[in-house]
N, C-alpha and C. Protein backbone atom coordinates (compact mmCIF):
# COMPACT_ATOMS: atom_id res chain seq x y z
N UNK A 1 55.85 3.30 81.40
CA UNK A 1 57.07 3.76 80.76
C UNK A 1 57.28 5.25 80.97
N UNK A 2 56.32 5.99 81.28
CA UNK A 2 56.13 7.14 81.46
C UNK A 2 57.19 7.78 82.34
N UNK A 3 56.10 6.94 83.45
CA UNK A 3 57.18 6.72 84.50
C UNK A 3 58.48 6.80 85.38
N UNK A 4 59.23 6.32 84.35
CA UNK A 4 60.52 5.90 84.20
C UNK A 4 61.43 6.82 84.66
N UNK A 5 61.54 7.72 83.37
CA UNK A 5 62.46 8.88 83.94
C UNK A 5 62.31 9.41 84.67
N UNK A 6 60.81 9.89 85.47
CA UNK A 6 61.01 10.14 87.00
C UNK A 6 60.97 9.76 88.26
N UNK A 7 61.31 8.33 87.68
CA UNK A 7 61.83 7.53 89.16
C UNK A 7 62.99 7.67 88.72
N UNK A 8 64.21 7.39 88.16
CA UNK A 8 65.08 7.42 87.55
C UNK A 8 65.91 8.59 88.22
N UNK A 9 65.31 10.11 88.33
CA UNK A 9 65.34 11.30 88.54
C UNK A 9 65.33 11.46 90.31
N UNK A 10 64.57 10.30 90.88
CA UNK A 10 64.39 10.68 92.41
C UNK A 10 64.96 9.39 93.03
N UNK A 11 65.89 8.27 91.80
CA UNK A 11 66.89 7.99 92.75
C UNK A 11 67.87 7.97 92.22
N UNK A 12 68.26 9.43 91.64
CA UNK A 12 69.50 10.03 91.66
C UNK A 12 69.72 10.47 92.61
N UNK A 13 68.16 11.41 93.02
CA UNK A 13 68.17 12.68 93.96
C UNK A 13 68.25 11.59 95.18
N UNK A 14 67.94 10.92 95.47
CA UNK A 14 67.48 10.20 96.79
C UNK A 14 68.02 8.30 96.98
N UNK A 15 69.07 8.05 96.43
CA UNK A 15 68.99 6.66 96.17
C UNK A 15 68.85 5.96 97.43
N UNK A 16 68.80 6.58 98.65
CA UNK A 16 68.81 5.54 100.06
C UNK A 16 67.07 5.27 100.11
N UNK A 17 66.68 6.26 99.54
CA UNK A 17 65.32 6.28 99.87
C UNK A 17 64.25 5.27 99.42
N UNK A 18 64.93 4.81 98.04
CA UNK A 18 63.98 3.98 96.92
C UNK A 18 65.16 3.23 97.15
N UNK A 19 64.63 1.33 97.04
CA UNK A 19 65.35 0.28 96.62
C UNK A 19 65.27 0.34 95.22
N UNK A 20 66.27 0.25 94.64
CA UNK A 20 66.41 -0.34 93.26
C UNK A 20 67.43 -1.48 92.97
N UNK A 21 66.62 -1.98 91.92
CA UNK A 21 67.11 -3.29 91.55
C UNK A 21 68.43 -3.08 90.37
N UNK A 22 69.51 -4.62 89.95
CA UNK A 22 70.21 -3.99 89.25
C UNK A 22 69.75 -3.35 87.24
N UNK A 23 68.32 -3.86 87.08
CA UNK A 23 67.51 -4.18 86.03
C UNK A 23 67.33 -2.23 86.21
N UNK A 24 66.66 -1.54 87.19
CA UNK A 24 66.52 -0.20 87.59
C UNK A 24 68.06 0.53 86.97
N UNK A 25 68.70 0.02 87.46
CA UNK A 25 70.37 1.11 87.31
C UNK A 25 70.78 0.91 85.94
N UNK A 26 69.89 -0.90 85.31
CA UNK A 26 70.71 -0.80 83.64
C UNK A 26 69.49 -0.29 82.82
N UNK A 27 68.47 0.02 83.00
CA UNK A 27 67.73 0.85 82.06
C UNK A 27 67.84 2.51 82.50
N UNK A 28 68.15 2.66 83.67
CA UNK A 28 68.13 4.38 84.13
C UNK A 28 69.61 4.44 83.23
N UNK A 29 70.82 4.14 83.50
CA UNK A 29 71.82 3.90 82.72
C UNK A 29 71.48 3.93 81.11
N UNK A 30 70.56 3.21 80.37
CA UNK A 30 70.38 3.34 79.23
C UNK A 30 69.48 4.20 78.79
N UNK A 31 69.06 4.78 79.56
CA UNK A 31 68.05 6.33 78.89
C UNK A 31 69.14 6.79 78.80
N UNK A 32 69.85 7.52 80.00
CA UNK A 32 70.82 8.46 79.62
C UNK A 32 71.94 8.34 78.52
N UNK A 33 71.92 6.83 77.84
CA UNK A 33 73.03 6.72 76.76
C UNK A 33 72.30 7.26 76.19
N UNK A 34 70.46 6.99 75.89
CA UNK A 34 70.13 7.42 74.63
C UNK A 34 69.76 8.70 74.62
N UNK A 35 69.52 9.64 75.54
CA UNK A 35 69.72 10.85 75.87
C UNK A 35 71.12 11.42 75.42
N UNK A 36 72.18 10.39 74.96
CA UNK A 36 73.63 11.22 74.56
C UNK A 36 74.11 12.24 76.02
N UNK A 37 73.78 12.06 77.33
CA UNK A 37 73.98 11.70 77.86
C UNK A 37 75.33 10.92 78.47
N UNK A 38 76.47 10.90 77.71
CA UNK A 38 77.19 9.38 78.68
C UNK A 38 77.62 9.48 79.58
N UNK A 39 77.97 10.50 80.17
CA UNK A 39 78.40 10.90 81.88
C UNK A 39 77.77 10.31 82.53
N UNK A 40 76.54 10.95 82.76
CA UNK A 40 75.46 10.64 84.12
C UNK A 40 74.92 9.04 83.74
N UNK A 41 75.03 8.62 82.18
CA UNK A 41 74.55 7.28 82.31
C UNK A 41 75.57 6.46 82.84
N UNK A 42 77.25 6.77 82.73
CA UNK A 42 78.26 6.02 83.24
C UNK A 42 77.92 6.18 84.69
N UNK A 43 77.66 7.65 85.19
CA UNK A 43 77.64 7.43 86.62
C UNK A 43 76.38 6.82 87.44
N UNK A 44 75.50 6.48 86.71
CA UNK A 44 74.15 5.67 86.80
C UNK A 44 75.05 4.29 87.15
N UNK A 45 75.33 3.69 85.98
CA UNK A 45 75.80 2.40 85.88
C UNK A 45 76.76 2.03 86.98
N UNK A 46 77.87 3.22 87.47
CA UNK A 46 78.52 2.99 88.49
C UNK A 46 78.26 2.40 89.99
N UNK A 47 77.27 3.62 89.70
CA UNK A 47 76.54 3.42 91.41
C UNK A 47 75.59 2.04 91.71
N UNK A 48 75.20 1.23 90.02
CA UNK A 48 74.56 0.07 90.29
C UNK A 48 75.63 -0.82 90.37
N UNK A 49 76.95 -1.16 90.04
CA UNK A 49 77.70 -1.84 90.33
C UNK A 49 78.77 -1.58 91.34
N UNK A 50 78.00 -0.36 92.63
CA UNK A 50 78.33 -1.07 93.58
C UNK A 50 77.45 -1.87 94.09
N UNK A 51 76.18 -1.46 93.77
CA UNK A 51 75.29 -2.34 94.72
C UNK A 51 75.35 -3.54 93.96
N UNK A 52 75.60 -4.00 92.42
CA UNK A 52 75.48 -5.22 92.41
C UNK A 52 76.83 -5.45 91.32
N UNK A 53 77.66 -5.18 91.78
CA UNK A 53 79.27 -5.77 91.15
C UNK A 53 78.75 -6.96 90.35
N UNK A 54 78.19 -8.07 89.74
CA UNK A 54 78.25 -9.37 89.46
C UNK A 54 77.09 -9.08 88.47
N UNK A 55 76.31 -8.25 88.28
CA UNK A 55 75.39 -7.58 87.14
C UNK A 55 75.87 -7.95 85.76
N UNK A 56 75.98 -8.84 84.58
CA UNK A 56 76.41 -8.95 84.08
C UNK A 56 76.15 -8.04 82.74
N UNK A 57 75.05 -7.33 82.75
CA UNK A 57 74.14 -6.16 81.79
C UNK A 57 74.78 -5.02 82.44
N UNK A 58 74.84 -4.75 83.57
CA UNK A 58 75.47 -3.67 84.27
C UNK A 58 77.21 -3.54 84.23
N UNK A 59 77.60 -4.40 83.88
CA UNK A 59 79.26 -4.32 83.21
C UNK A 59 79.22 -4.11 82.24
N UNK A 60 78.50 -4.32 81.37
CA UNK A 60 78.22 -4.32 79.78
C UNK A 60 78.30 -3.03 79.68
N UNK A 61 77.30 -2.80 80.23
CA UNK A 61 76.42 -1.23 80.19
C UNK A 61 77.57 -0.57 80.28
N UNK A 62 78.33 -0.29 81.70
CA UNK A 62 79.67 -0.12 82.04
C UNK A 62 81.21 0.29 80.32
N UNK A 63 80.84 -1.14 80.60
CA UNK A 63 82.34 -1.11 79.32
C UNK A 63 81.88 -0.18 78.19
N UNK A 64 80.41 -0.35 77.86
CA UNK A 64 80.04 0.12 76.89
C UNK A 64 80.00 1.75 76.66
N UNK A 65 79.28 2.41 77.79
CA UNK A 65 79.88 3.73 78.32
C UNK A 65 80.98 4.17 78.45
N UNK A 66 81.92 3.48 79.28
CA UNK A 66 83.30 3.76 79.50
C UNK A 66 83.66 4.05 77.88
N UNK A 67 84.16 2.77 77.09
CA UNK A 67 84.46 3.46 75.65
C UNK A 67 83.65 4.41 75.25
N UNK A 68 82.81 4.56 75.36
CA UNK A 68 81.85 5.80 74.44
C UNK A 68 82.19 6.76 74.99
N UNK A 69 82.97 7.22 76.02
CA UNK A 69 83.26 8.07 76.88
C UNK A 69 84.55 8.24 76.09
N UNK A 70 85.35 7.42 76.87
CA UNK A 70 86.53 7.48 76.14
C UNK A 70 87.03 8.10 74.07
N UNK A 71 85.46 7.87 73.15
CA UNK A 71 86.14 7.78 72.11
C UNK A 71 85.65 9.22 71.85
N UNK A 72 84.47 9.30 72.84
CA UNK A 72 84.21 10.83 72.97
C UNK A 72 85.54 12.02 73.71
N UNK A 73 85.84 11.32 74.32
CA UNK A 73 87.21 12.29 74.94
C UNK A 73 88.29 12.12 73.73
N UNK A 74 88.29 11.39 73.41
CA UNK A 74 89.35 11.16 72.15
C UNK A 74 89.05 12.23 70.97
N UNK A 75 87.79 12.08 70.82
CA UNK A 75 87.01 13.07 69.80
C UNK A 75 87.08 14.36 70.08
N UNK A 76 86.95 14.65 70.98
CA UNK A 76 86.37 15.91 71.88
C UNK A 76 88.64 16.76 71.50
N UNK A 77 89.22 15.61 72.12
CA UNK A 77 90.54 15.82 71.91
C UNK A 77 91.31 15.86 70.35
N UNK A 78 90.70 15.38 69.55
CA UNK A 78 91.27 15.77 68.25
C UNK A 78 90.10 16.62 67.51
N UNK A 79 89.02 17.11 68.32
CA UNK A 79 88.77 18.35 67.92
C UNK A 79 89.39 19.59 68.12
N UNK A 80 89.76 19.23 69.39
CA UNK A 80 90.16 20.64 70.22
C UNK A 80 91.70 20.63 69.12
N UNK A 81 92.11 19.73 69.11
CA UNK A 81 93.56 19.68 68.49
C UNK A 81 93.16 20.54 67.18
N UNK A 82 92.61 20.17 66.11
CA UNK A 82 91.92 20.70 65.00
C UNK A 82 91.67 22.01 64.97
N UNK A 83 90.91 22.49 66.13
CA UNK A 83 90.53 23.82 66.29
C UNK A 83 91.58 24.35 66.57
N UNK A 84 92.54 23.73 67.38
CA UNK A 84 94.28 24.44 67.71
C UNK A 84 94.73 24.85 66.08
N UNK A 85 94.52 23.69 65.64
CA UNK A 85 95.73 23.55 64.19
C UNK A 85 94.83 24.66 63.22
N UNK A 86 93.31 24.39 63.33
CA UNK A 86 92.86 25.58 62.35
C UNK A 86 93.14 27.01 62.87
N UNK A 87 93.29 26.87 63.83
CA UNK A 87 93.56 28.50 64.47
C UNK A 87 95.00 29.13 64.53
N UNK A 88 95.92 28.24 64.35
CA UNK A 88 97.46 28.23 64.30
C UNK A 88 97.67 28.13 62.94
N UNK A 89 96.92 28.14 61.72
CA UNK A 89 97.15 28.22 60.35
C UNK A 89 96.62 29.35 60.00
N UNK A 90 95.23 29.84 61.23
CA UNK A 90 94.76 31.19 60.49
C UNK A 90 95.79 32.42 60.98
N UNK A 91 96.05 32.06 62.23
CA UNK A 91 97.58 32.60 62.62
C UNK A 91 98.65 32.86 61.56
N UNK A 92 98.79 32.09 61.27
CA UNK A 92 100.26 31.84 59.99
C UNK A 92 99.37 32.54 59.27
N UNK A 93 98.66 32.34 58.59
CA UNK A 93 98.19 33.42 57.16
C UNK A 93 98.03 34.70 57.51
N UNK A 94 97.60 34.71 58.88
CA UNK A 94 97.42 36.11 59.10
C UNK A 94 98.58 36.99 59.39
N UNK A 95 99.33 36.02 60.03
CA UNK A 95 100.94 36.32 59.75
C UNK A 95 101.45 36.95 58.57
N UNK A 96 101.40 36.23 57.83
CA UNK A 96 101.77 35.59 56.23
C UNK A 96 101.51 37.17 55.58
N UNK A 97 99.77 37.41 55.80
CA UNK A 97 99.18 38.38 55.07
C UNK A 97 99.91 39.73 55.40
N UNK A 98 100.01 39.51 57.01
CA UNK A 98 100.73 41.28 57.46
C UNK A 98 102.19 41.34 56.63
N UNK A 99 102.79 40.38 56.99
CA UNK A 99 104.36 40.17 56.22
C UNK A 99 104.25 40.79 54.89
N UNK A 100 103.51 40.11 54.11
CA UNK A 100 103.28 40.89 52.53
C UNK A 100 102.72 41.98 52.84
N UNK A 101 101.54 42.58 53.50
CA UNK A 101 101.50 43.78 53.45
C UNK A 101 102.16 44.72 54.02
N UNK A 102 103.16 44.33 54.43
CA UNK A 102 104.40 45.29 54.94
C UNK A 102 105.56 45.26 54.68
N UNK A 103 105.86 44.17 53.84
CA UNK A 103 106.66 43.91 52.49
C UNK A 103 106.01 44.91 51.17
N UNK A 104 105.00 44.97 50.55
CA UNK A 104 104.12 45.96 49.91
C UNK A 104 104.07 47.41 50.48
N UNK A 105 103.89 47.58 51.55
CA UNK A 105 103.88 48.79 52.05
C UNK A 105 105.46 49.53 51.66
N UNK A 106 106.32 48.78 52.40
CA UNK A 106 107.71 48.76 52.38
C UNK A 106 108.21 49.33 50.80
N UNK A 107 107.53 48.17 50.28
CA UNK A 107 108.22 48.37 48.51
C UNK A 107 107.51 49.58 47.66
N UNK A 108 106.47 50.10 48.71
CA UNK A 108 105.85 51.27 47.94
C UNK A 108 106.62 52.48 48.51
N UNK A 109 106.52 52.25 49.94
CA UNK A 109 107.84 53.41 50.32
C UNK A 109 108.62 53.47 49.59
N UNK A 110 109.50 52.18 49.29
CA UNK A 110 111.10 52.50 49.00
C UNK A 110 111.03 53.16 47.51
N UNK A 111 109.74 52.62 46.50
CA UNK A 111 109.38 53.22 45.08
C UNK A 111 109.16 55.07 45.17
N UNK A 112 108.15 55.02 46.42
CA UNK A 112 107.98 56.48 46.55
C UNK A 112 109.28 57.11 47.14
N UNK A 113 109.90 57.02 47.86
CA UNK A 113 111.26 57.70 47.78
C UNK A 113 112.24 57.56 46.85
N UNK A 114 112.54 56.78 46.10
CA UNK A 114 113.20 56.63 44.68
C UNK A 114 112.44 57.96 44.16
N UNK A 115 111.11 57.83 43.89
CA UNK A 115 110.32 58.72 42.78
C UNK A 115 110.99 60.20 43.12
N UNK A 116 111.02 60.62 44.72
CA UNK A 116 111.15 61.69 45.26
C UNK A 116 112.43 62.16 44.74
N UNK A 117 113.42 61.12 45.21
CA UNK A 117 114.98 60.50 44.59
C UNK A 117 115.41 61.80 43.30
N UNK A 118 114.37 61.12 42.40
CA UNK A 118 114.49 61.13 41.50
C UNK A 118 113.90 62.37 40.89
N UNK A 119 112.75 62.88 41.16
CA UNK A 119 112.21 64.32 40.85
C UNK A 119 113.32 65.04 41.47
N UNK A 120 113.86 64.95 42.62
CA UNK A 120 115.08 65.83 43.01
C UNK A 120 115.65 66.01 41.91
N UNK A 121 116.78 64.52 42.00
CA UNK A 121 117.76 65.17 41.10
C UNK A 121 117.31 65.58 39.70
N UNK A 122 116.18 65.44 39.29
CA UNK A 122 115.49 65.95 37.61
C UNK A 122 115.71 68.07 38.21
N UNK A 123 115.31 67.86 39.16
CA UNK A 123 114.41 69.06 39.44
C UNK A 123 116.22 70.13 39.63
N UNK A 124 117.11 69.65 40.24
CA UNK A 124 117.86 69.54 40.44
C UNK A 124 119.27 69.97 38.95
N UNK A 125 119.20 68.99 38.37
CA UNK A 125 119.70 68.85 36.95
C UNK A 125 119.58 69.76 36.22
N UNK A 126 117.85 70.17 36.02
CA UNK A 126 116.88 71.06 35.18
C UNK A 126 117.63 72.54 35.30
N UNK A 127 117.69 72.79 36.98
CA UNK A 127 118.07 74.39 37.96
C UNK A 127 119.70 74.59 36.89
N UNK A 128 120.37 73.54 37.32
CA UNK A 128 122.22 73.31 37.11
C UNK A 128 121.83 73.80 35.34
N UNK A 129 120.82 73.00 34.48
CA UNK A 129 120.82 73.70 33.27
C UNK A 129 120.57 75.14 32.73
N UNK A 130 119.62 75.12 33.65
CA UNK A 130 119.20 76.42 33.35
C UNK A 130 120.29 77.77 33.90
N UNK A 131 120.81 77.45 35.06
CA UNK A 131 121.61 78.50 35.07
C UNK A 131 123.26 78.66 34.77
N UNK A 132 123.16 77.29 34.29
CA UNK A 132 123.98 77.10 32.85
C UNK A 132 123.90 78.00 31.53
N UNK A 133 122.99 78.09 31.37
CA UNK A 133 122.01 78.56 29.72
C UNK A 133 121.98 80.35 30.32
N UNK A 134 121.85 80.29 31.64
CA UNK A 134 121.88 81.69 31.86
C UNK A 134 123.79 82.82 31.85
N UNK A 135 124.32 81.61 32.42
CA UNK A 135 125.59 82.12 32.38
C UNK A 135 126.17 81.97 31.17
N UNK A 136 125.56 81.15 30.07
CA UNK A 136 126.18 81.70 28.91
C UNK A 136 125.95 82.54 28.18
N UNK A 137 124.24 82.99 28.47
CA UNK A 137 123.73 84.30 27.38
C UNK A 137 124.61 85.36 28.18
N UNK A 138 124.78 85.18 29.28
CA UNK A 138 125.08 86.43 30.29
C UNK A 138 126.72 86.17 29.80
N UNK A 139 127.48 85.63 29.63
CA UNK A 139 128.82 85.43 28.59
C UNK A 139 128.89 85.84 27.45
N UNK A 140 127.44 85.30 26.77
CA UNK A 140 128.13 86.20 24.94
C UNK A 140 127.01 87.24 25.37
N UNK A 141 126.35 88.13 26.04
CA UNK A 141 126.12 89.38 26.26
C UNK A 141 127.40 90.16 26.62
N UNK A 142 128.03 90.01 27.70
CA UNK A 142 129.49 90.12 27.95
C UNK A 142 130.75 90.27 26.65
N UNK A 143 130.61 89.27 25.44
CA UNK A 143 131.55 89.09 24.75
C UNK A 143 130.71 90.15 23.96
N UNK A 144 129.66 90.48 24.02
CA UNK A 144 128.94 90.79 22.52
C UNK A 144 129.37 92.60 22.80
N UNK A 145 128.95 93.04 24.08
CA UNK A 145 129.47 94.28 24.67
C UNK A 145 130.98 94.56 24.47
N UNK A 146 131.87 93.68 24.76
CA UNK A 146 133.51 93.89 24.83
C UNK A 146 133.54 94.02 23.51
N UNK A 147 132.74 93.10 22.77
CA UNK A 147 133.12 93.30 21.16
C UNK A 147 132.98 95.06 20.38
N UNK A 148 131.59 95.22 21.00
CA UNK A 148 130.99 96.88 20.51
C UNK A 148 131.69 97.96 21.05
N UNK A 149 132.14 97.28 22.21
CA UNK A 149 133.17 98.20 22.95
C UNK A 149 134.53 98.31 22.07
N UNK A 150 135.10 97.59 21.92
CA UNK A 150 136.16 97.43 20.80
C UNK A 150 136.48 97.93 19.42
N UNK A 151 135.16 97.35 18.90
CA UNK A 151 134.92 98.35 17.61
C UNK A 151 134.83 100.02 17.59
N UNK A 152 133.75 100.16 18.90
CA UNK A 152 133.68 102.03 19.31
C UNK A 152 135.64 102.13 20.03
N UNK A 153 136.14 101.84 20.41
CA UNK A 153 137.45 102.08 20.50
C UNK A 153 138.18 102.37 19.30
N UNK A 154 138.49 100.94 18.62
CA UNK A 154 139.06 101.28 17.35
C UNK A 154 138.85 102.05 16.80
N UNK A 155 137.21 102.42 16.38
CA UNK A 155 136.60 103.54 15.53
C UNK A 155 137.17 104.95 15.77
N UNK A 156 137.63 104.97 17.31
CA UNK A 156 137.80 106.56 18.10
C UNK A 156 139.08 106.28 17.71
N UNK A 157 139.86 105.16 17.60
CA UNK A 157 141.45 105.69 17.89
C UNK A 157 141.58 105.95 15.56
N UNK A 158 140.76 105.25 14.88
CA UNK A 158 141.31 105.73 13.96
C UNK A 158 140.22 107.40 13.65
N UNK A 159 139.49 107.54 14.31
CA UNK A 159 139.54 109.49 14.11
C UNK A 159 140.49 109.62 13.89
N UNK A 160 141.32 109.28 15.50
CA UNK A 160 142.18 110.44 15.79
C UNK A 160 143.51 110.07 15.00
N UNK A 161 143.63 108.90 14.56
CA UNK A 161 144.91 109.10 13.59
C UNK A 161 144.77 109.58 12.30
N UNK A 162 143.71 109.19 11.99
CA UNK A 162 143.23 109.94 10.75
C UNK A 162 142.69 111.55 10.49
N UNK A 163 141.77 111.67 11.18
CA UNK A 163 141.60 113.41 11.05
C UNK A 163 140.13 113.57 12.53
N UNK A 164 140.38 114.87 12.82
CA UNK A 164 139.96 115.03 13.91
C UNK A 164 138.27 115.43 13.39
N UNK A 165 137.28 115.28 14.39
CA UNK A 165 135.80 115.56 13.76
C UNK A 165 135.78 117.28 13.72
N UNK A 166 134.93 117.59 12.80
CA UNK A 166 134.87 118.88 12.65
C UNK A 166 134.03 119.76 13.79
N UNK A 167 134.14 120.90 14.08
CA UNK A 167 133.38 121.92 15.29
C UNK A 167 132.72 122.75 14.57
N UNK A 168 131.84 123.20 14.88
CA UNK A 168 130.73 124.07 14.29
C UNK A 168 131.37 125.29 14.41
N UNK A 169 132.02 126.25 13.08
CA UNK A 169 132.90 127.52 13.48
C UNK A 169 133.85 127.31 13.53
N UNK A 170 134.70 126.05 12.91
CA UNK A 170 135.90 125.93 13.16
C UNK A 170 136.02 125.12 11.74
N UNK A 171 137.55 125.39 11.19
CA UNK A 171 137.69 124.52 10.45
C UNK A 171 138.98 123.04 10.86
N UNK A 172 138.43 122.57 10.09
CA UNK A 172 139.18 120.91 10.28
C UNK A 172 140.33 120.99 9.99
N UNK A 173 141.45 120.31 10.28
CA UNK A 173 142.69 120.66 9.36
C UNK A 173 142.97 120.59 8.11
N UNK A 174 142.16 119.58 7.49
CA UNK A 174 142.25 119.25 6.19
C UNK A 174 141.79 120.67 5.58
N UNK A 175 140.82 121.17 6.09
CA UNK A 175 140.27 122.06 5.23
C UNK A 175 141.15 123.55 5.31
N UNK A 176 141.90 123.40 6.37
CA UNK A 176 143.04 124.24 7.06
C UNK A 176 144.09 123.95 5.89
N UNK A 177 144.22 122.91 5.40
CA UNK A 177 145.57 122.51 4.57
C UNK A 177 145.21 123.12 3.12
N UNK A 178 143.83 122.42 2.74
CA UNK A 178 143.85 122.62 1.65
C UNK A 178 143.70 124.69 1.22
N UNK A 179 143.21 125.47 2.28
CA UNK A 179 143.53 126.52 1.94
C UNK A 179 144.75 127.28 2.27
N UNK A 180 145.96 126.58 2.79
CA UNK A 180 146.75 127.05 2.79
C UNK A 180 148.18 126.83 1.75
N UNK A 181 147.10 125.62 0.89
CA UNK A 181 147.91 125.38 -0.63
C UNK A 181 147.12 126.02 -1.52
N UNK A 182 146.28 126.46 -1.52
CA UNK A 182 145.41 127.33 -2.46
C UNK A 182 145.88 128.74 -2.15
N UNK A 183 146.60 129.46 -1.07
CA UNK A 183 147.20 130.51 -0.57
C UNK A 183 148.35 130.40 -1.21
N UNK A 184 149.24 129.09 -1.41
CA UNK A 184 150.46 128.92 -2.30
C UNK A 184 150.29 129.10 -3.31
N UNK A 185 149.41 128.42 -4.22
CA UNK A 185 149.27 128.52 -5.61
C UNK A 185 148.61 130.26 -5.85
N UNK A 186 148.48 130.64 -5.28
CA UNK A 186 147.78 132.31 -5.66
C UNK A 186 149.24 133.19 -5.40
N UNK A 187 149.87 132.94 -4.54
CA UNK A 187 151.54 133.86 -4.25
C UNK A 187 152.20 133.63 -5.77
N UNK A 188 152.09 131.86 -5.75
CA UNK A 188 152.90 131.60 -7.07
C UNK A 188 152.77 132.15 -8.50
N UNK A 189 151.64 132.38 -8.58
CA UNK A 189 150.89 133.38 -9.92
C UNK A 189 150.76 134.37 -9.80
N UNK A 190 150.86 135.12 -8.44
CA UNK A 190 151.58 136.80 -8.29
C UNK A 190 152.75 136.73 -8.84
N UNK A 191 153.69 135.65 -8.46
CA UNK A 191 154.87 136.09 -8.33
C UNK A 191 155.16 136.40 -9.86
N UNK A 192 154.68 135.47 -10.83
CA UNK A 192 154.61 134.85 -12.15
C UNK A 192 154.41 136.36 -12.93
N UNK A 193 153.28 137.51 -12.31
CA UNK A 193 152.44 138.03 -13.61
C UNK A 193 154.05 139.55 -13.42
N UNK A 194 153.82 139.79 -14.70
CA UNK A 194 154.76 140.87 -14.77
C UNK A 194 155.04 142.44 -13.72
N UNK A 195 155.67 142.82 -13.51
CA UNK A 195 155.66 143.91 -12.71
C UNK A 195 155.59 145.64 -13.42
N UNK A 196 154.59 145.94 -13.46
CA UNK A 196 154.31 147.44 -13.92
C UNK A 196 154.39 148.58 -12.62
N UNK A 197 154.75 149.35 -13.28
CA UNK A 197 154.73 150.86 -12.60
C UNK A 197 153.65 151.51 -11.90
N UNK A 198 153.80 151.75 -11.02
CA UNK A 198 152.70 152.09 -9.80
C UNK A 198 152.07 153.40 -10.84
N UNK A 199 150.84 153.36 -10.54
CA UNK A 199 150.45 154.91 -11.30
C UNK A 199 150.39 155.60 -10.29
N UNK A 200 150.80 157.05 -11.27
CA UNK A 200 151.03 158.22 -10.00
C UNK A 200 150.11 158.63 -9.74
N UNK A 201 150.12 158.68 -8.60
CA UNK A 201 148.21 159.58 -8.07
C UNK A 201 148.33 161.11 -8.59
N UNK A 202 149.46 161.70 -8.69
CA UNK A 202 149.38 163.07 -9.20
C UNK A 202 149.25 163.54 -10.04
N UNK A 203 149.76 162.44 -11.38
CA UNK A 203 150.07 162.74 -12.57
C UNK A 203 148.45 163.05 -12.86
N UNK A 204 148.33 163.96 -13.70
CA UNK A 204 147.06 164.33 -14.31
C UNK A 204 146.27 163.09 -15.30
N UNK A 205 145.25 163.01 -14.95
CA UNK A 205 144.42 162.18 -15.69
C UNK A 205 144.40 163.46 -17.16
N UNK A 206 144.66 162.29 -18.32
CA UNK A 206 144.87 163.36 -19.61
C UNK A 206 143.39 163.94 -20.20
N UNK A 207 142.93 165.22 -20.73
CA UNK A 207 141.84 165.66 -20.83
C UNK A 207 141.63 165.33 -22.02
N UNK A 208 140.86 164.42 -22.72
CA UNK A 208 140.64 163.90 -24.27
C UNK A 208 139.53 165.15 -24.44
């Protein structure tokens, strides 16, 4: 039994060389099934049914390979299909995944420029207030000046309708007026006191 597989082996290599029987081609044929194998055991089995077409173990052998071949190509084919379809789904997800993350990316942009958006016009708003708040102190500073200005006007124009400020060495008019009615009232009480006789400077002072 030993044997076997290497005769088996040297009339693969050599089949003109060694006669073999069709009993030789259906056990060399059936190692290689059980080797898993089914190629070289189909093509074992082939080459014994040319030499003995009418083999009725050797058709067997045959059909029996052929399908095992076949359900292996079938297999082999809705693996490969499988491995298509698992690889065309990791596709799609991986698809799937970039889409959302560039949908995400996208929606963080469009949030972060809103934000930007939006600190503008705050930042923006804030400036427009503030130099708002500035043009109005700078308005009632303005009104508050025209006002002091106004009052120091008025104040100067009623001096001068009223009485002029006094000079150091000078008198005011008022004080101008009032001694020139105090100059009246002193004429008027000359005029008033009686009139006596001049004394004579010559007349002798009398000697008591």
């Amino acid at each position: 039994m030993k044997t076997a597989p290497i005769l088996l082996l040297l009339a693969l290599a050599a089949p003109a060389v060694f006669a073999q029987s069709a009993d030789d081609y259906f056990h060399g044929g059936a190692q290689f099934y059980i080797s898993n194998n089914v190629a070289q055991a189909k093509q074992f089995a082939t080459n014994g049914l040319k030499l003995y077409p009418n083999d009725v173990k050797l058709k067997k052998l045959y059909d029996l390979l052929n399908q095992q071949q076949q359900q292996q190509s079938q297999q082999n084919q809705q693996q490969q299909q499988q491995q298509q379809q698992d690889k065309d789904q990791q596709n799609q997800q991986q698809q799937k995944e970039n889409q959302q993350q560039k949908q995400q990316s996208q929606s963080k942009d469009q949030q972060k420029q809103q934000d930007q958006d939006q600190q503008k016009q705050d930042e923006q708003k804030s400036a427009e207030q503030k130099k708002q708040e500035e043009q109005q102190k700078k308005n009632q500073q303005e009104q508050q000046k025209a006002a002091e200005k106004k009052d120091q006007q008025d104040k100067d124009q009623k001096d001068q309708n009223g009485q002029e400020k006094a000079v150091p060495g000078q008198m005011t008019p008022e004080e101008a007026k009032r001694l020139l009615d105090a100059q009246k009232d002193s004429e008027q009480l000359l005029q008033l006191k009686p009139k006596t006789k001049p004394n004579d400077p010559n007349r002798p002072l009398k000697d008591w």
